[in-house]
Protein backbone atom coordinates (compact mmCIF):
# COMPACT_ATOMS: atom_id res chain seq x y z
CA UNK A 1 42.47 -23.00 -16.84
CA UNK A 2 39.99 -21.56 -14.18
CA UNK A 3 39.35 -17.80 -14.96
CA UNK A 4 41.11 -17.01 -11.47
CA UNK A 5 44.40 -18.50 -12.51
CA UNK A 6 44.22 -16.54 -15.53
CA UNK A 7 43.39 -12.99 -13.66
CA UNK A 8 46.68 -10.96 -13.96
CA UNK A 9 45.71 -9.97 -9.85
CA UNK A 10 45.89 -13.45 -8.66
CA UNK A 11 50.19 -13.68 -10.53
CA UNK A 12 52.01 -15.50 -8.45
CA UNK A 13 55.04 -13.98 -10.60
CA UNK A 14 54.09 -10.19 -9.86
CA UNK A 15 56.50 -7.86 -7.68
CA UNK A 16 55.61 -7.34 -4.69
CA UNK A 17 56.56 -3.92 -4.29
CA UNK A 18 55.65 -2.13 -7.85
CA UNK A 19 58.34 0.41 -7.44
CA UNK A 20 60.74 -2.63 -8.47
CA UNK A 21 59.02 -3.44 -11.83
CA UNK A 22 61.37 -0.85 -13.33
CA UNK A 23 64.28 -1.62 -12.27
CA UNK A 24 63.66 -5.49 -12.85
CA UNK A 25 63.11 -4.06 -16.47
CA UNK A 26 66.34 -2.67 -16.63
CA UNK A 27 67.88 -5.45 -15.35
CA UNK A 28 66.68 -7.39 -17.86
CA UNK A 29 67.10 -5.42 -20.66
CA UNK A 30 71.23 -5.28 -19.40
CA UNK A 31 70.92 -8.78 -19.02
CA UNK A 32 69.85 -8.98 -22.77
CA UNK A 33 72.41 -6.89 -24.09
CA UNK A 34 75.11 -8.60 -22.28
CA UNK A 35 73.98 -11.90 -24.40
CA UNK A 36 73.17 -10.30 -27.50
CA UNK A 37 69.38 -10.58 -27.12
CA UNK A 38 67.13 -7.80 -29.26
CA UNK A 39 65.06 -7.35 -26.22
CA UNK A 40 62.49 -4.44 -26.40
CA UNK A 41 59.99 -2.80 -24.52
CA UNK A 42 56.80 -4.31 -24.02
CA UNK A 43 55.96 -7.96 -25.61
CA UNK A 44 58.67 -9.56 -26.51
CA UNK A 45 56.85 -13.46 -27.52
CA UNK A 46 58.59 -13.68 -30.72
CA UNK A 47 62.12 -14.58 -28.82
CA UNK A 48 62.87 -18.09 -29.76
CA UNK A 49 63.17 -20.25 -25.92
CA UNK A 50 67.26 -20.22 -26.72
CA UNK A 51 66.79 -16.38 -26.57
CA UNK A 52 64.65 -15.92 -23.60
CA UNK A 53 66.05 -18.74 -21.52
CA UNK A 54 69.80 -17.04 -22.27
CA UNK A 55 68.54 -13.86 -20.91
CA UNK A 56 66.61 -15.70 -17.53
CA UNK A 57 70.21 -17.87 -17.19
CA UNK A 58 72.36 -14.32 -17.31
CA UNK A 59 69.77 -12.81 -14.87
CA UNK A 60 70.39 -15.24 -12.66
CA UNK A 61 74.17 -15.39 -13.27
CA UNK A 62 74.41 -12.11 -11.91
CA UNK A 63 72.01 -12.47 -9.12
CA UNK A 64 74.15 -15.67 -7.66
CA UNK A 65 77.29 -13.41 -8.39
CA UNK A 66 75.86 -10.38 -6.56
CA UNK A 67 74.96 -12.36 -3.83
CA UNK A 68 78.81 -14.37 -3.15
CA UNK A 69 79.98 -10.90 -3.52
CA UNK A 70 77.96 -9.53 -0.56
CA UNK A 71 79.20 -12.71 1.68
């Protein structure tokens, strides 16, 4: 991995307006709870992929749902 791949500035998964990093956080962190995920704050690398993939499906659940609703 080239060192600029690896520099945190170069993301291609970081916000791109930083005032919604904390609400993506909470909307996680719902999205957790709503699949019985321990989620906390901060790292979070011992969730098994079942865990973590359950909370990224139920994020995306409620974006798609969010989104037919505002049609």
């Amino acid at each position: 991995m080239s060192n600029q791949s690896s520099n945190k500035e170069n993301s291609s998964n970081r916000l791109n307006i930083p005032e919604a990093r904390a609400a993506m956080d909470r909307f996680k962190m719902e999205a957790a709870a709503e699949v019985g995920v321990d989620l906390k704050d901060g790292y979070n690398g011992d969730l098994t992929s079942r865990e973590a993939g359950s909370v990224g499906g139920q994020m995306v659940k409620k974006m798609v749902e969010s989104y037919e609703k505002s049609l």
